[in-house]
C-alpha atoms as a PDB file:
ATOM      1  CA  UNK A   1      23.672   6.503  -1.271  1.00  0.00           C
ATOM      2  CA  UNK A   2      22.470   9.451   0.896  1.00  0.00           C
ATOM      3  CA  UNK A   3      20.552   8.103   4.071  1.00  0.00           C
ATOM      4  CA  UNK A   4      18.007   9.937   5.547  1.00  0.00           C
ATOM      5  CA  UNK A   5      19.494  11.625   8.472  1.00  0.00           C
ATOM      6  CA  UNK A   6      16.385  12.666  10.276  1.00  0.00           C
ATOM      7  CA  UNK A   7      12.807  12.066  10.618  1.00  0.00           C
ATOM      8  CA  UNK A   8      11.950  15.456   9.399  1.00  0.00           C
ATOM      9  CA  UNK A   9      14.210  15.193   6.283  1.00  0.00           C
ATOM     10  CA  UNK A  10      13.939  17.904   3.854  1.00  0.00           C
ATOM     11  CA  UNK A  11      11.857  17.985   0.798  1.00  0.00           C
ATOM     12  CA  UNK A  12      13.936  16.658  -2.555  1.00  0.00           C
ATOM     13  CA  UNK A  13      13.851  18.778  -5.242  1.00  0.00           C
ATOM     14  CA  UNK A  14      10.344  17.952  -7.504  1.00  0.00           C
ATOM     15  CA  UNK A  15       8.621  16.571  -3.962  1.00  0.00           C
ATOM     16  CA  UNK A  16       5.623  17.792  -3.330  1.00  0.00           C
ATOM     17  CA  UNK A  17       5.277  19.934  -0.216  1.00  0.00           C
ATOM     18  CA  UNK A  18       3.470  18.493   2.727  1.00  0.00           C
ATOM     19  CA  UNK A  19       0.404  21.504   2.005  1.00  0.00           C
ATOM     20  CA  UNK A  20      -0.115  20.589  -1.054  1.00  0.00           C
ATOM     21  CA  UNK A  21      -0.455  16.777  -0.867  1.00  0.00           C
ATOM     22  CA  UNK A  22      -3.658  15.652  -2.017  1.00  0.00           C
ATOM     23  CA  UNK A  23      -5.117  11.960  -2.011  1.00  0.00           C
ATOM     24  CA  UNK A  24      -6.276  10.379  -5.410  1.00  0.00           C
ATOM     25  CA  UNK A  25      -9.531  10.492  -4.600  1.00  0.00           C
ATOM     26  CA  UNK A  26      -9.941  14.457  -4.681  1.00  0.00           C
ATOM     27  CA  UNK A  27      -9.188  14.471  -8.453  1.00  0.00           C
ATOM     28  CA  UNK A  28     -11.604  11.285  -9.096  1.00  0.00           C
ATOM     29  CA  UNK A  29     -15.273  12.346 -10.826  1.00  0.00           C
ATOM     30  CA  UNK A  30     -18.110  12.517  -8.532  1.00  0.00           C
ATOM     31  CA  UNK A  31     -19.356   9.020  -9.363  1.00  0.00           C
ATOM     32  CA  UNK A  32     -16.273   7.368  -8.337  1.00  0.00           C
ATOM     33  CA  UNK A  33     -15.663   8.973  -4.993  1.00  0.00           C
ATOM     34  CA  UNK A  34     -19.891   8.656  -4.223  1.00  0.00           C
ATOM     35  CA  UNK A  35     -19.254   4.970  -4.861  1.00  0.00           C
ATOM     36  CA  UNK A  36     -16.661   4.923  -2.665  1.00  0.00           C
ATOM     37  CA  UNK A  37     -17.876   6.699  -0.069  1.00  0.00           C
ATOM     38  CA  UNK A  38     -20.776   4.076   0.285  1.00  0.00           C
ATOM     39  CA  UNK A  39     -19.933   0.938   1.960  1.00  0.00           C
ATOM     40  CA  UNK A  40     -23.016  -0.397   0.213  1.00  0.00           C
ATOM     41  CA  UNK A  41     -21.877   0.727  -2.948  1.00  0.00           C
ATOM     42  CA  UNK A  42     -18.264   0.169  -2.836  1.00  0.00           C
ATOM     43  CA  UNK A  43     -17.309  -3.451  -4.521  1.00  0.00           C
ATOM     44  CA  UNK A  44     -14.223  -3.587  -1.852  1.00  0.00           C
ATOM     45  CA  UNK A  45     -16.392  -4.013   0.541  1.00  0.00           C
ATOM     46  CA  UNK A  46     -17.189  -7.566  -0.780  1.00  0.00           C
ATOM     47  CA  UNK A  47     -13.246  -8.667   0.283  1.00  0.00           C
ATOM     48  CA  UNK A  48     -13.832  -6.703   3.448  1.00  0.00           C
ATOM     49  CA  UNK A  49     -16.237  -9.062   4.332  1.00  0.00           C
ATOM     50  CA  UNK A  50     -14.429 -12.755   2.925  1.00  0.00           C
ATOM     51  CA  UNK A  51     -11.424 -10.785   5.026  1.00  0.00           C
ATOM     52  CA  UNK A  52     -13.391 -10.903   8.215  1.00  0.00           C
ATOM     53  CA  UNK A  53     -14.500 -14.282   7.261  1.00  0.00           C
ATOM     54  CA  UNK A  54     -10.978 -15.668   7.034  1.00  0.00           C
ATOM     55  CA  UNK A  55     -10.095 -13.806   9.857  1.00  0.00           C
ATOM     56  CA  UNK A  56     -12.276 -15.982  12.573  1.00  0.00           C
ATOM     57  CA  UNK A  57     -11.246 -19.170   9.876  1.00  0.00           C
ATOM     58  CA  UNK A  58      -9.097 -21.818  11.868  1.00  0.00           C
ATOM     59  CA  UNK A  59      -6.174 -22.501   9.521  1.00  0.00           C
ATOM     60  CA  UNK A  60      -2.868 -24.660   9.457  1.00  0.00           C
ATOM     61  CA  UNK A  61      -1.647 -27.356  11.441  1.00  0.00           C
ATOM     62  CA  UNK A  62      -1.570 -25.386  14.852  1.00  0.00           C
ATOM     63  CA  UNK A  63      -5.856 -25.196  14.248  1.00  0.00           C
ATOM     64  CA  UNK A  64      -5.436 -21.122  15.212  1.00  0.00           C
ATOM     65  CA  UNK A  65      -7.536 -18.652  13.399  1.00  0.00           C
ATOM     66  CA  UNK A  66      -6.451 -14.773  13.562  1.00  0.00           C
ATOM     67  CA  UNK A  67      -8.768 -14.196  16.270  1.00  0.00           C
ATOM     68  CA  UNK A  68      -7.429 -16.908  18.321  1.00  0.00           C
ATOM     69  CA  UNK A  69      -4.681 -14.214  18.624  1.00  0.00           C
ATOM     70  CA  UNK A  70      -5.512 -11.040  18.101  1.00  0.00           C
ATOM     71  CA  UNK A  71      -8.968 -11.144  19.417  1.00  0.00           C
ATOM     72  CA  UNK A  72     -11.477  -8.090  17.185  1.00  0.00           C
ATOM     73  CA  UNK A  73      -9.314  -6.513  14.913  1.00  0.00           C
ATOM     74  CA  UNK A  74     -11.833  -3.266  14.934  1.00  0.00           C
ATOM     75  CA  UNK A  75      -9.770  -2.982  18.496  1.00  0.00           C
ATOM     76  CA  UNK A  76      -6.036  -5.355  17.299  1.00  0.00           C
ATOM     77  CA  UNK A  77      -5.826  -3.693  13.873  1.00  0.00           C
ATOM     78  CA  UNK A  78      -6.618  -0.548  14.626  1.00  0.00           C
ATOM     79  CA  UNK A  79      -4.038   2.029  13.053  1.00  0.00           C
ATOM     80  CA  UNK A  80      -1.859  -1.436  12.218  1.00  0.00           C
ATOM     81  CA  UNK A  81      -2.441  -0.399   8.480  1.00  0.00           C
ATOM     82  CA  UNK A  82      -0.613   3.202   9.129  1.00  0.00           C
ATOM     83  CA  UNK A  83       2.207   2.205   9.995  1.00  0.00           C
ATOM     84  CA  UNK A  84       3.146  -0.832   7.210  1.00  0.00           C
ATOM     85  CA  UNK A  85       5.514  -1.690   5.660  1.00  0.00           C
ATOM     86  CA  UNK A  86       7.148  -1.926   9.456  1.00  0.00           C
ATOM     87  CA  UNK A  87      11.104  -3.728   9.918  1.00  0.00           C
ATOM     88  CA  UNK A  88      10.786  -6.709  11.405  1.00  0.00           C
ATOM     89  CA  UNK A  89      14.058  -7.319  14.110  1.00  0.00           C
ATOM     90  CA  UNK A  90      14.026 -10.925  13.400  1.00  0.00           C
ATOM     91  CA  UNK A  91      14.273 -11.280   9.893  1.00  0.00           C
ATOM     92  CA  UNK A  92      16.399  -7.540   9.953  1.00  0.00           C
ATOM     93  CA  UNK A  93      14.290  -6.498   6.969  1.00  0.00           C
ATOM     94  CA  UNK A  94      11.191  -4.096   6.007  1.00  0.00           C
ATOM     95  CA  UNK A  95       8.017  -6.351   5.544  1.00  0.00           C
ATOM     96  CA  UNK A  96       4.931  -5.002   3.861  1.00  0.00           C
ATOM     97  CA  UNK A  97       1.535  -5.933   5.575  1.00  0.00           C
ATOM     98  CA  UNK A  98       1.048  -9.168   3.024  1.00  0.00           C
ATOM     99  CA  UNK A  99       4.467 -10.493   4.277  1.00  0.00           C
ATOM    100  CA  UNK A 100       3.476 -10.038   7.996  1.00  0.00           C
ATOM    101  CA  UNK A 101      -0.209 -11.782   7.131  1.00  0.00           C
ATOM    102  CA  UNK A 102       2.589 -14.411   5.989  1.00  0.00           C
ATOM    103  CA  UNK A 103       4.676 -14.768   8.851  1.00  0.00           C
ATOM    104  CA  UNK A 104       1.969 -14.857  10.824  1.00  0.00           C
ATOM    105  CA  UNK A 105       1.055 -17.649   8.785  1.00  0.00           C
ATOM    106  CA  UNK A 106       4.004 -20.065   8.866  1.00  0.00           C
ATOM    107  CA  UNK A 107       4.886 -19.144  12.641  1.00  0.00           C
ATOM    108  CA  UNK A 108       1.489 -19.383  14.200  1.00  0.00           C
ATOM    109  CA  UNK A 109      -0.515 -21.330  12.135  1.00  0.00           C
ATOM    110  CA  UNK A 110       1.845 -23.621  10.686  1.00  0.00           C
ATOM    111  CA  UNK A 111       0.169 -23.049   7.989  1.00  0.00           C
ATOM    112  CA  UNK A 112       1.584 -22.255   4.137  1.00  0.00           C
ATOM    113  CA  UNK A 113       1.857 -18.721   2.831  1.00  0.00           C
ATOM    114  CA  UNK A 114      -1.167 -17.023   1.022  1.00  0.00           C
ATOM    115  CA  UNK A 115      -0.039 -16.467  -3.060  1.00  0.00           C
ATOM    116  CA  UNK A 116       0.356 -12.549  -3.726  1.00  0.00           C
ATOM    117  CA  UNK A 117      -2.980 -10.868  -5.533  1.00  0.00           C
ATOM    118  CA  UNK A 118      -4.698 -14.211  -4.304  1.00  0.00           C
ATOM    119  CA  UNK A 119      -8.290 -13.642  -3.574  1.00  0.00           C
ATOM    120  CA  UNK A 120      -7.518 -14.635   0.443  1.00  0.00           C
ATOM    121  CA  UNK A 121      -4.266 -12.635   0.799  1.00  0.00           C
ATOM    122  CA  UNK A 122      -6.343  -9.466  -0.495  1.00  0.00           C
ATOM    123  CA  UNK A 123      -9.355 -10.308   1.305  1.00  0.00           C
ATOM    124  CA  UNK A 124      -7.342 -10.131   4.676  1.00  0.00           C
ATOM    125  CA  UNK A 125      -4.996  -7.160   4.178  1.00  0.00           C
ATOM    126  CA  UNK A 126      -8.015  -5.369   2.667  1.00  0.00           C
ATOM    127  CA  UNK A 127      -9.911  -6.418   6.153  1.00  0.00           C
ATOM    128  CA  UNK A 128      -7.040  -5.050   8.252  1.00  0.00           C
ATOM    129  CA  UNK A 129      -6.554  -2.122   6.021  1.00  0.00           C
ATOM    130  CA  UNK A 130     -10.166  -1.052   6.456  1.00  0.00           C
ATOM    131  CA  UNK A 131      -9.715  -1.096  10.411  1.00  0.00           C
ATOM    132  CA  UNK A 132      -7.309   2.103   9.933  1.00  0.00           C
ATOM    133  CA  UNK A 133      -9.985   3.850   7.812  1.00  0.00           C
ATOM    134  CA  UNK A 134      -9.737   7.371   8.692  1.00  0.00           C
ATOM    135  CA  UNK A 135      -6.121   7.353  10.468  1.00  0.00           C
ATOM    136  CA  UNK A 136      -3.380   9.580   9.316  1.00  0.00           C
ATOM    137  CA  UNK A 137      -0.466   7.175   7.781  1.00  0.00           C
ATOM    138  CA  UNK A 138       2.270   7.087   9.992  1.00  0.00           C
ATOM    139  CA  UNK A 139       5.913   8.566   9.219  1.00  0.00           C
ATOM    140  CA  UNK A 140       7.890   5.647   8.683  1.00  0.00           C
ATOM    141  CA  UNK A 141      11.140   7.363   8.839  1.00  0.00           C
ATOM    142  CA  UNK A 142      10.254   7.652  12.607  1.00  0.00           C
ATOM    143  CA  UNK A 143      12.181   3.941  12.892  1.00  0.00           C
ATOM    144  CA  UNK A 144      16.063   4.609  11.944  1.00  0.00           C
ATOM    145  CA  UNK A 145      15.928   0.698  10.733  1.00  0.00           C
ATOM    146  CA  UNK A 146      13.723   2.139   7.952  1.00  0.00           C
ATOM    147  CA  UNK A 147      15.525   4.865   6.370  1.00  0.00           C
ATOM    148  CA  UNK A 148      18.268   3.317   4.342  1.00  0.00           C
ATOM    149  CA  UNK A 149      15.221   1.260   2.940  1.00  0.00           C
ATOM    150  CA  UNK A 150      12.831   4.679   2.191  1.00  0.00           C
ATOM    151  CA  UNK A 151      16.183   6.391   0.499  1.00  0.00           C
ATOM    152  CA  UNK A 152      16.628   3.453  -1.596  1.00  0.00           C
ATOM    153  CA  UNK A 153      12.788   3.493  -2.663  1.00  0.00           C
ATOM    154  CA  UNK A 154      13.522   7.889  -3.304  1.00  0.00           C
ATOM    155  CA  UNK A 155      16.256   6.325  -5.579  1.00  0.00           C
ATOM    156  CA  UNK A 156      13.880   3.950  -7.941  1.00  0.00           C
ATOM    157  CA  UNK A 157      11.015   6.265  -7.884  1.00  0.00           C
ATOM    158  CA  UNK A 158      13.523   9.320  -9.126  1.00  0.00           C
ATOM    159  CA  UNK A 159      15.252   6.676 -11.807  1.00  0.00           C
ATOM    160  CA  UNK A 160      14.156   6.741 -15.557  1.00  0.00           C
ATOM    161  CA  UNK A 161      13.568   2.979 -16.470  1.00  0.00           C
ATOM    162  CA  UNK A 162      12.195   1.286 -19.202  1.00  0.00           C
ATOM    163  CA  UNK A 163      12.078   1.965 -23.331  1.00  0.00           C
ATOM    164  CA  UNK A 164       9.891   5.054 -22.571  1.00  0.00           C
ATOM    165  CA  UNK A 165      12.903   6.027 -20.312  1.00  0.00           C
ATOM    166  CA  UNK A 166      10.378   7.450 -17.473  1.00  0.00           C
ATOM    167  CA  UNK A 167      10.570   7.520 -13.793  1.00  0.00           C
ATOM    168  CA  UNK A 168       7.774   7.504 -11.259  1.00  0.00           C
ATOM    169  CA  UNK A 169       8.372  11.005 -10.210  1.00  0.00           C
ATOM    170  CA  UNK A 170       7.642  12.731 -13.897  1.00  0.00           C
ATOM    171  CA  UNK A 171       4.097  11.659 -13.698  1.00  0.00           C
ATOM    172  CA  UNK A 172       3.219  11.782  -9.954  1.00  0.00           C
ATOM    173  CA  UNK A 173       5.546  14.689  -8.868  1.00  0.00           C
ATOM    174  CA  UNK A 174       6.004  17.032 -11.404  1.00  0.00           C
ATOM    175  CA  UNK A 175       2.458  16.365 -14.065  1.00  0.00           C
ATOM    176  CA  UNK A 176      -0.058  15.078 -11.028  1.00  0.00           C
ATOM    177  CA  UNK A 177      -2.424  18.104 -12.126  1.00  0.00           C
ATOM    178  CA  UNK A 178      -2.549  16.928 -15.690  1.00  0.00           C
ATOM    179  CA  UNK A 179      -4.542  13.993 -17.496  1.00  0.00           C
ATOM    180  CA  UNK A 180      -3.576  10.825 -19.366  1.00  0.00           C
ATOM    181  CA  UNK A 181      -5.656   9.063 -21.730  1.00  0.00           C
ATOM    182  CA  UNK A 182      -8.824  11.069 -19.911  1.00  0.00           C
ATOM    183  CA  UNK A 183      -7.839  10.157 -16.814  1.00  0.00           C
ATOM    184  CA  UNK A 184      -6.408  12.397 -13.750  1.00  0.00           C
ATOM    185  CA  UNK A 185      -2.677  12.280 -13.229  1.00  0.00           C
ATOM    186  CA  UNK A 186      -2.617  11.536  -9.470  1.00  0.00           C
ATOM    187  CA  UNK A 187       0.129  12.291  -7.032  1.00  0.00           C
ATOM    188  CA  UNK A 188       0.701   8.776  -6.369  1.00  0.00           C
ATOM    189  CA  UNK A 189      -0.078   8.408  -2.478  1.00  0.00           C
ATOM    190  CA  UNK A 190      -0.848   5.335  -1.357  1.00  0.00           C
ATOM    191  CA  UNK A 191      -3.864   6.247   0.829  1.00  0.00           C
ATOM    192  CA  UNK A 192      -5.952   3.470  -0.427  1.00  0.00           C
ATOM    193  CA  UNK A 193      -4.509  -0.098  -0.937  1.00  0.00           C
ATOM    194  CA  UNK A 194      -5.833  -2.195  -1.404  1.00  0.00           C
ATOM    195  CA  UNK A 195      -8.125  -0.556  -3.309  1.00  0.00           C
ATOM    196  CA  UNK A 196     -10.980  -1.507  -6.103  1.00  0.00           C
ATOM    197  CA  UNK A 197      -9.858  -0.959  -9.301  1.00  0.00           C
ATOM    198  CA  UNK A 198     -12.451  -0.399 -12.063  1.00  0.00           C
ATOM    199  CA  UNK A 199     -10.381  -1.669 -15.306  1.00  0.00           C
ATOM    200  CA  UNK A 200      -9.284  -3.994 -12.919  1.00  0.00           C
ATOM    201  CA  UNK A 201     -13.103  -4.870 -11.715  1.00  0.00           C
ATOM    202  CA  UNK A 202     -11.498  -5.822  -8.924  1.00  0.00           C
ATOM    203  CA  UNK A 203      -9.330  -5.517  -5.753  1.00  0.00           C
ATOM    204  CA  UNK A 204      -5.676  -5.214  -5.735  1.00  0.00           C
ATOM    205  CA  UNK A 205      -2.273  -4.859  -3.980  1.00  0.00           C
ATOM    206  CA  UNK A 206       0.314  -1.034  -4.097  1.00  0.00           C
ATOM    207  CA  UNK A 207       2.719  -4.057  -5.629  1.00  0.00           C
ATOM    208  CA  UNK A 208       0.285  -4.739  -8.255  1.00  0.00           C
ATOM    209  CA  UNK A 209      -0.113  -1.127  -9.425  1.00  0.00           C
ATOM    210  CA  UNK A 210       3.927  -0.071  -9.280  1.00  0.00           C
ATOM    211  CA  UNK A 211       4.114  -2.822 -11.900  1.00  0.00           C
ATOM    212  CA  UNK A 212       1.258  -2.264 -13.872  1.00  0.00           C
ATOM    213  CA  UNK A 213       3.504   1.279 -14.138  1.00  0.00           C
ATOM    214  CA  UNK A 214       6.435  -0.430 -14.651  1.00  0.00           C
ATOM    215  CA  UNK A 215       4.819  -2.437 -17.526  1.00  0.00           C
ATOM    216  CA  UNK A 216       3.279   0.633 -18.756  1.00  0.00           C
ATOM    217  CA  UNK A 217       6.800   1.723 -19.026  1.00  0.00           C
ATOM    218  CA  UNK A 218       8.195  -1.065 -21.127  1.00  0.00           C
ATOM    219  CA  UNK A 219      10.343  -1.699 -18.204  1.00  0.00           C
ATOM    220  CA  UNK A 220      10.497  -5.292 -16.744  1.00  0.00           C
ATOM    221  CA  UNK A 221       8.777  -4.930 -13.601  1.00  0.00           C
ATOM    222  CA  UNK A 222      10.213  -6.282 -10.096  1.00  0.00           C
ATOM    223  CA  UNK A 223       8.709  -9.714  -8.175  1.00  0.00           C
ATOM    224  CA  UNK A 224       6.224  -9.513  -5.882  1.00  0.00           C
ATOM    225  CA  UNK A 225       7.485  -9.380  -2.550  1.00  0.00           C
ATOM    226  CA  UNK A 226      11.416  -7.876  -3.554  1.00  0.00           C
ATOM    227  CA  UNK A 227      13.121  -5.895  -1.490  1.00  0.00           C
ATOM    228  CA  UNK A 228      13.109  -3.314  -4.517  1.00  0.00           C
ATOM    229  CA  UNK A 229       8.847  -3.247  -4.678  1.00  0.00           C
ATOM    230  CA  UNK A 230       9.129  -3.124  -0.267  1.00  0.00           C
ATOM    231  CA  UNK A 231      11.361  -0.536  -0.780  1.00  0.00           C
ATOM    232  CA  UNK A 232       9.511   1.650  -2.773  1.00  0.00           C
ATOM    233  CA  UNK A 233       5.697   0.885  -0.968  1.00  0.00           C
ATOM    234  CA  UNK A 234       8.136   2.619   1.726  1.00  0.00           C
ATOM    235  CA  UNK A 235       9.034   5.516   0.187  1.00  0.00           C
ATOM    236  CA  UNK A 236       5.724   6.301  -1.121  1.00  0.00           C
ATOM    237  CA  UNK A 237       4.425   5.616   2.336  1.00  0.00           C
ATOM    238  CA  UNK A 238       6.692   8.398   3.220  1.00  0.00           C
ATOM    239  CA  UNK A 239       5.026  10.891   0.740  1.00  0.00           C
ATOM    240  CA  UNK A 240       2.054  10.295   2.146  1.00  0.00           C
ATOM    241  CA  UNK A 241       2.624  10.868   5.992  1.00  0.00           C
ATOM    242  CA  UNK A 242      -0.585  12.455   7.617  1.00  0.00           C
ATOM    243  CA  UNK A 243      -2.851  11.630   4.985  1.00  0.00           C
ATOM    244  CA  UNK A 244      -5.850   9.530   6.097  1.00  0.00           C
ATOM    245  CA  UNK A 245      -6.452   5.627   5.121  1.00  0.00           C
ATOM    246  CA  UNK A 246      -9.115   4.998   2.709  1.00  0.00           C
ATOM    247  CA  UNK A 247      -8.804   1.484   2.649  1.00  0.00           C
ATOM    248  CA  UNK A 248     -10.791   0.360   0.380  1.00  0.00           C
ATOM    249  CA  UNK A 249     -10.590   2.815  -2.242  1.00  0.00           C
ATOM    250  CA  UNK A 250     -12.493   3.080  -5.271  1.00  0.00           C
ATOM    251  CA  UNK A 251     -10.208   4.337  -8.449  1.00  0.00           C
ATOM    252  CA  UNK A 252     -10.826   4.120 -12.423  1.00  0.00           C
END
């Protein structure tokens, strides 16, 4: 395995250059980004607000609500989002934001973890998300810890996998510009999870949609919350340095 030997590695052959990087939304229709763009229009906005709601909520056996802790998030959470998945020195692992929501959880709360794709584990990482609206995603290669963990996510987005023997890169590196099944071909950056779905008519997780790919594939897609699906949320976090959060996005 080749590690990533600095922050400013260079560009893998089929990687998209850091000037041409574009965010799914710019190759949405009209309709889809002008719902978006309208917190009165966009449906994510309805877990925004059960996020908030859970947010000030008292929970577990320690009687502690998020707030108890963190006080606003508009001021706590700000830019938290950007920077996720994040290594956490106690567990000596990479943790996505619904694992830290988690922790969090069972350390402060005393409280059980929330189910991945549950209606309250969305509703607060799409809350926290939305407090980073606007920020440029952070490099996560920055933190040495992380970059045995990003290389490792290169190596299963580069891999063919599955009966259609496809890997993630031949669709969102190499055929982004392209269509399938009337629908744009995006580059894959991860500007907007959780983000509102339309065939989903709904909100969901980056973990959700890698295996809705991996399905689409034929392949059998990884567990929630595996190092392999962490591993790859960080690589693709890593494409997408310096673009801005659009938590929640709107997509088809």
């Amino acid at each position: 395995m080749v590690a990533l030997a600095t922050a400013a590695s260079p560009v893998a052959g089929g990687e998209i250059p850091a000037d041409q990087r574009r965010s799914g939304y710019d190759l949405m229709r009209r309709e889809t980004q002008a719902m978006q763009d309208d917190d009165a229009s966009n449906p994510g906005m309805l877990w925004v607000l059960d996020g908030e709601a859970l947010w000030r909520l008292k929970a577990g056996t320690a009687n502690k609500a998020c707030a108890d802790c963190h006080g606003e998030a508009s001021a706590s959470m700000r830019g938290v989002a950007a920077r996720y998945p994040a290594f956490d020195a106690a567990g000596e692992r990479a943790l996505d934001l619904t694992q830290r929501i988690n922790l969090c959880r069972n350390e402060h709360q005393n409280a059980t973890s929330l189910p991945y794709e549950s209606k309250e584990l969305l509703a607060l990482t799409t809350y926290i998300g939305r407090q980073s609206r606007g920020l440029p995603i952070a490099d996560p290669s920055a933190d040495e810890h992380l970059r045995a963990s990003i290389d490792a996510g290169r190596q299963i987005f580069n891999r063919r996998q599955g009966q259609l023997n496809l890997s993630c890169a031949q669709c969102h590196d190499d055929n982004w510009d392209k269509q399938l099944a009337g629908n744009p071909i995006t580059q894959g950056q991860v500007t907007g999870y959780p983000l509102y779905r339309l065939e989903w008519q709904g909100i969901g997780s980056l973990q959700r949609r890698i295996r809705n790919c991996m399905i689409g594939m034929r392949a059998e897609p990884f567990d929630y919350g595996s190092s392999e699906l962490v591993n790859l949320e960080l690589f693709m976090r890593w494409r997408s340095r310096g673009l801005a959060i659009e938590t929640p996005a709107v997509r088809p």
